[in-house]
N, C-alpha and C. Protein backbone atom coordinates (compact mmCIF):
# COMPACT_ATOMS: atom_id res chain seq x y z
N UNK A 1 154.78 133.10 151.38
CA UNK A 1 153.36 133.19 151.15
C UNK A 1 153.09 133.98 149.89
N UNK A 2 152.17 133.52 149.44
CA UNK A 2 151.56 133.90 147.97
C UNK A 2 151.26 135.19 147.82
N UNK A 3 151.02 136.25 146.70
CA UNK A 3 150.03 137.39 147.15
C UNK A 3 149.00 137.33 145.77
N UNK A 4 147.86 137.21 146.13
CA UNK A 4 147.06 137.08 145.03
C UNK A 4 146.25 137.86 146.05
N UNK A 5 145.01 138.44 144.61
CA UNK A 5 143.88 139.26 145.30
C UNK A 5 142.92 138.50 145.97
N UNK A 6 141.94 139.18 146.68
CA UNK A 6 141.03 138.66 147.49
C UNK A 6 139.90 138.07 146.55
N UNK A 7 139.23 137.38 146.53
CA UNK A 7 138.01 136.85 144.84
C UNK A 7 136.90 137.18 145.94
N UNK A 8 136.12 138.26 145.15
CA UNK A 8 134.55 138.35 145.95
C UNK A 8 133.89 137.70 145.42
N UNK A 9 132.74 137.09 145.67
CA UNK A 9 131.73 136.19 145.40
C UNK A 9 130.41 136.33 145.80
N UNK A 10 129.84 136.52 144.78
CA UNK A 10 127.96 136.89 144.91
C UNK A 10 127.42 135.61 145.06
N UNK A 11 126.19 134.70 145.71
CA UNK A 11 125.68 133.74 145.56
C UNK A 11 124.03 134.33 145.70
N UNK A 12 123.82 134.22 144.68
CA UNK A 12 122.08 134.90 144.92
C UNK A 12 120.96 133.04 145.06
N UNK A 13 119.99 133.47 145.92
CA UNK A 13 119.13 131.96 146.14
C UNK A 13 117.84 132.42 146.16
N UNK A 14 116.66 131.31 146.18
CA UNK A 14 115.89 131.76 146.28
C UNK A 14 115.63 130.94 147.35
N UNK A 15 115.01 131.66 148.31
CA UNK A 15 114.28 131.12 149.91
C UNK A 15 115.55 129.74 150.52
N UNK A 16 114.74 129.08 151.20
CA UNK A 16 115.33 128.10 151.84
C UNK A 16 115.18 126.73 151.26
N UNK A 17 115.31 126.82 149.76
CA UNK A 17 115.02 125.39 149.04
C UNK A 17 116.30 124.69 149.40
N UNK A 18 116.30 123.09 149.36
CA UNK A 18 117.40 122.25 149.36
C UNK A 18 118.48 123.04 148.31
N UNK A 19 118.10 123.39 147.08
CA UNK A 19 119.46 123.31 146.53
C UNK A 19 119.77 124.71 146.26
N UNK A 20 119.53 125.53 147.41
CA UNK A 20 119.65 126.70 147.96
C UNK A 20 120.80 126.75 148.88
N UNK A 21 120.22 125.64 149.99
CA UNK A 21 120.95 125.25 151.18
C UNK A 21 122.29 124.48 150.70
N UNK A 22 122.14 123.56 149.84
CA UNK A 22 123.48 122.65 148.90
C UNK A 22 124.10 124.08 148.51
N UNK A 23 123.68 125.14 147.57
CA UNK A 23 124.29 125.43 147.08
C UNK A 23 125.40 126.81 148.07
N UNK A 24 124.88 126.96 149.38
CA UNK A 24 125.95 127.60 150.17
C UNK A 24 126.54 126.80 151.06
N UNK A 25 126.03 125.50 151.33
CA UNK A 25 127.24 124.69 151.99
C UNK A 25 128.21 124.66 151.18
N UNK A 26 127.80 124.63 149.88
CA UNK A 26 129.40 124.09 148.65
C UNK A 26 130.11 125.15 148.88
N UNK A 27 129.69 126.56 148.96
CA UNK A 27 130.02 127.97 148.36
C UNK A 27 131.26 127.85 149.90
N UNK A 28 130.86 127.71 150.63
CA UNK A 28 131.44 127.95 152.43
C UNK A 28 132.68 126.76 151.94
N UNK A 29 132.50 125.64 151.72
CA UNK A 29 133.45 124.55 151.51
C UNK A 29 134.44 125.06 150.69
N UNK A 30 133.86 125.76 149.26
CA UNK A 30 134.95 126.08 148.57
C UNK A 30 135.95 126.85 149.29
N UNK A 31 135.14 128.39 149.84
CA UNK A 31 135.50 128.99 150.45
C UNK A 31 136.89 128.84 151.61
N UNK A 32 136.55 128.03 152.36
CA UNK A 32 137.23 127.67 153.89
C UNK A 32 138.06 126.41 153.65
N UNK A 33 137.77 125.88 152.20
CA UNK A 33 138.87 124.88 151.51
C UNK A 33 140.12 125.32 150.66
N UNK A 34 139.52 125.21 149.10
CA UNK A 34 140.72 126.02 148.06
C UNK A 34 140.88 127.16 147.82
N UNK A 35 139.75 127.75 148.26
CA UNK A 35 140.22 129.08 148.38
C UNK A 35 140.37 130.05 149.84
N UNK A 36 140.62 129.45 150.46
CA UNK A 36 140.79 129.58 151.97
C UNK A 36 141.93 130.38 151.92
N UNK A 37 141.31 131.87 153.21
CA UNK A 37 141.88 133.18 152.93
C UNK A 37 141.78 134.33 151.81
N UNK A 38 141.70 133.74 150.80
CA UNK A 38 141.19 134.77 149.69
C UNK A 38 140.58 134.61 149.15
N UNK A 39 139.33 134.65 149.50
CA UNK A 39 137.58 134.59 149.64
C UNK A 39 137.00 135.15 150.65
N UNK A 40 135.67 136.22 150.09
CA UNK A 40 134.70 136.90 151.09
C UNK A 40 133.59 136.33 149.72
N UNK A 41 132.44 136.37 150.58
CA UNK A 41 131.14 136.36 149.68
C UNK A 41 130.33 136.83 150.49
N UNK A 42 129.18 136.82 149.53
CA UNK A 42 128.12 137.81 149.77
C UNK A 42 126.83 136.56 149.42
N UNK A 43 125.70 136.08 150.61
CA UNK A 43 124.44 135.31 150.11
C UNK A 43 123.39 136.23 149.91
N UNK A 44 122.96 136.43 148.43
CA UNK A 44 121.66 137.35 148.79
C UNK A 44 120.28 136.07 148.30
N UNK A 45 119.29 136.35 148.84
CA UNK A 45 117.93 135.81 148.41
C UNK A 45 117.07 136.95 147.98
N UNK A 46 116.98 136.61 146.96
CA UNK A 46 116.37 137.54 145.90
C UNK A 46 114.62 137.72 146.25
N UNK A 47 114.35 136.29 147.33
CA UNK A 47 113.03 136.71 147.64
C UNK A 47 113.33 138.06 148.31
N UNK A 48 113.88 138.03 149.11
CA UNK A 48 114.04 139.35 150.17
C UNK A 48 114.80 140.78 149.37
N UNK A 49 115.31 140.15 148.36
CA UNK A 49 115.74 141.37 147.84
C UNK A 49 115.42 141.33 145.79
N UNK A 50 113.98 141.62 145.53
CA UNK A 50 113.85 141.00 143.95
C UNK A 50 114.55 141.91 143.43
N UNK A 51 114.60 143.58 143.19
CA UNK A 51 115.67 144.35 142.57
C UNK A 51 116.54 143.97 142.30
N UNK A 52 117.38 143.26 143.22
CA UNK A 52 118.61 142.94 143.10
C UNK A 52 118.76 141.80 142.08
N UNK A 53 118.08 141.28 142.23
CA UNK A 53 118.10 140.32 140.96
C UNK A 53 117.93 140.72 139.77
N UNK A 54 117.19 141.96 140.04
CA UNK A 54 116.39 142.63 138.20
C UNK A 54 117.44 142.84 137.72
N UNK A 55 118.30 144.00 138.84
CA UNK A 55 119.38 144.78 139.03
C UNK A 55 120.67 144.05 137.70
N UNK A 56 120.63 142.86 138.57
CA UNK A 56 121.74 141.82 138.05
C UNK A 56 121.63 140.95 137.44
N UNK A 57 120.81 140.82 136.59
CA UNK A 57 119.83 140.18 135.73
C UNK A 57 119.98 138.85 135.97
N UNK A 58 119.63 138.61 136.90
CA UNK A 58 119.56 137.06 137.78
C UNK A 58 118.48 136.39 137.47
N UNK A 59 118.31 135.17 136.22
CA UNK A 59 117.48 134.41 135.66
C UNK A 59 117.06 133.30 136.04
N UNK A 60 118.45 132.52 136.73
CA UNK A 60 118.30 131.55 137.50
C UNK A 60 118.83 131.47 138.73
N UNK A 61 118.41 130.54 139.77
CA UNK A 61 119.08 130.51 141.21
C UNK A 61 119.53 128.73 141.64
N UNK A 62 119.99 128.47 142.10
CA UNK A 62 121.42 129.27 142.48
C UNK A 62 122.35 129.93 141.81
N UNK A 63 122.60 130.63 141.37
CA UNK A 63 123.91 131.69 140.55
C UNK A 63 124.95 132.09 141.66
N UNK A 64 126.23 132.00 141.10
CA UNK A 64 127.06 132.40 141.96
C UNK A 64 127.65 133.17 140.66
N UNK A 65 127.98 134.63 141.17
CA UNK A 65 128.95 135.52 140.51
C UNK A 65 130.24 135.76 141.23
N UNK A 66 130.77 136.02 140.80
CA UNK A 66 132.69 136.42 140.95
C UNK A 66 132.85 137.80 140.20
N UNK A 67 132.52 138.80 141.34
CA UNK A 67 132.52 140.31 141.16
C UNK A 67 133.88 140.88 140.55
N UNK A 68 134.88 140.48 141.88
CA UNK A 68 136.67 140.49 141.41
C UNK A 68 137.46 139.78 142.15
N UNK A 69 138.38 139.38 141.33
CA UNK A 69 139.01 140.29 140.16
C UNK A 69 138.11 140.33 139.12
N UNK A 70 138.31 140.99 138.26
CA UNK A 70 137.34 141.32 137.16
C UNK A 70 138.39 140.71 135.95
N UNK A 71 137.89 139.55 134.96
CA UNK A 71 136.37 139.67 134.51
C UNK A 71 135.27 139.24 135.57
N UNK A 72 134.27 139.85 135.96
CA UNK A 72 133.36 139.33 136.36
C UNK A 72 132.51 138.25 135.70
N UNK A 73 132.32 137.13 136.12
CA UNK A 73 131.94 135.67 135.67
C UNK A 73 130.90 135.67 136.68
N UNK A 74 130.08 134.64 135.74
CA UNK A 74 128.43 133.36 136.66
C UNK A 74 128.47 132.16 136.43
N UNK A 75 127.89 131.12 137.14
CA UNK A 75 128.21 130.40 137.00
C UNK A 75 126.20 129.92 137.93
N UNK A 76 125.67 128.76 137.67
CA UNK A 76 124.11 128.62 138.43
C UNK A 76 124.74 126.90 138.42
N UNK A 77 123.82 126.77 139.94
CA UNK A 77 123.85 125.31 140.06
C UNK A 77 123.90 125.59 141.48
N UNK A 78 124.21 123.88 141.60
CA UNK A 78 124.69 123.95 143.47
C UNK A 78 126.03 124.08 143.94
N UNK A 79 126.71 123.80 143.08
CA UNK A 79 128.33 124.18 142.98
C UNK A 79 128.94 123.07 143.51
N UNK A 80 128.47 122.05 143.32
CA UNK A 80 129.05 121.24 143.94
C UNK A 80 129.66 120.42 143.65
N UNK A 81 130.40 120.84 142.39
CA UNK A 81 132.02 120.76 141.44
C UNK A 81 132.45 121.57 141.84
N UNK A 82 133.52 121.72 142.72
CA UNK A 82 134.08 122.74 143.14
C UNK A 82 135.26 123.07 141.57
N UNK A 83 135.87 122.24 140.71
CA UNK A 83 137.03 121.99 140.05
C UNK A 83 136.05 123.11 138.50
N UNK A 84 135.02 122.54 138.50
CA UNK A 84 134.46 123.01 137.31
C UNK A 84 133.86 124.82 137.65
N UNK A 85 133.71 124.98 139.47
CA UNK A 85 133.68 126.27 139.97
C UNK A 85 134.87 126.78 139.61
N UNK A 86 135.89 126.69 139.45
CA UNK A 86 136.84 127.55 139.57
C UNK A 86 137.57 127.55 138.89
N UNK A 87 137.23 126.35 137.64
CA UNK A 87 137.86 126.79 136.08
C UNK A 87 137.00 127.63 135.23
N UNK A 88 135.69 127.51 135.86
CA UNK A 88 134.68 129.04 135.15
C UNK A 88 134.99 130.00 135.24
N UNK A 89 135.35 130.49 136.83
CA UNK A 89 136.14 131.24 137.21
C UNK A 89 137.84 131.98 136.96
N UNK A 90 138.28 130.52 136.44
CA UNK A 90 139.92 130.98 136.07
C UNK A 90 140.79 131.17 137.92
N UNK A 91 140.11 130.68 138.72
CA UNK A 91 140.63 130.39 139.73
C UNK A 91 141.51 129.40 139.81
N UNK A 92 143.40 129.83 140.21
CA UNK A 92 143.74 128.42 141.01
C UNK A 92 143.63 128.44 142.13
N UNK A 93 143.54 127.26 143.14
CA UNK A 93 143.02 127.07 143.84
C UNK A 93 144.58 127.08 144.65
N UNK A 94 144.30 127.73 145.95
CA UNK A 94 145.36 127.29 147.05
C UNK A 94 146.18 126.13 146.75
N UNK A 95 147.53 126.19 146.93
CA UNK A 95 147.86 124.66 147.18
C UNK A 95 147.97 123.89 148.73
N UNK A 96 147.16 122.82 149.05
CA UNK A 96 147.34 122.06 149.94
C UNK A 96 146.18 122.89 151.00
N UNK A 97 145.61 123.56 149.73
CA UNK A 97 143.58 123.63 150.44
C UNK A 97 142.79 122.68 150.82
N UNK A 98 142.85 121.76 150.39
CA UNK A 98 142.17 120.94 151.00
C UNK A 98 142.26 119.31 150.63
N UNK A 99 142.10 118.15 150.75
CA UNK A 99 143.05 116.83 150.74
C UNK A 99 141.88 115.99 149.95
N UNK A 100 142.24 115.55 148.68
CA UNK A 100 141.71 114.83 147.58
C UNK A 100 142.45 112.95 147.41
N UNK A 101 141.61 112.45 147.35
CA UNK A 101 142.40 110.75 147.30
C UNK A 101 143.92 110.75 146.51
């Protein structure tokens, strides 16, 4: 077995829009797919929390950040390129995470 660090992951949204909801089904898929096991994230909605957005100068939503390893990276959308998620990132992905044609 591998030892790589754990990748934290910020996903900030706003309310319960569709591509709010798209954009943490993808986040969970990536998650419990290629990067399954070393992945935790964090969903914040910036309605409920606007500081946090000021905080983190969160311009657009969906944004997903990658706290650490550090460099810390963003990335906005619904994420639902997982391949183009995690070359922003500099993530490889598990091998035999999850089953492609």
């Amino acid at each position: 077995m591998g030892s790589r660090p754990v990748i934290k992951l910020k996903l900030y949204t706003v309310g319960n829009t569709v591509r709010s909801k798209r954009a943490i089904s993808n986040l969970r898929r990536l998650c419990d797919g290629e990067l399954k096991g070393n992945c935790i994230y964090e969903i914040i909605d910036i309605i409920d929390n606007p500081e946090v957005a000021e905080k983190e100068k969160i311009v657009a939503t969906p944004a997903l950040v990658k706290v650490f390893p550090l460099p810390a990276r963003r990335i906005i959308g619904d994420l639902s390129d997982s391949e183009k998620v995690l070359g922003v990132f500099g993530i490889e992905p598990n091998s035999g995470g999850g089953s492609n044609d």
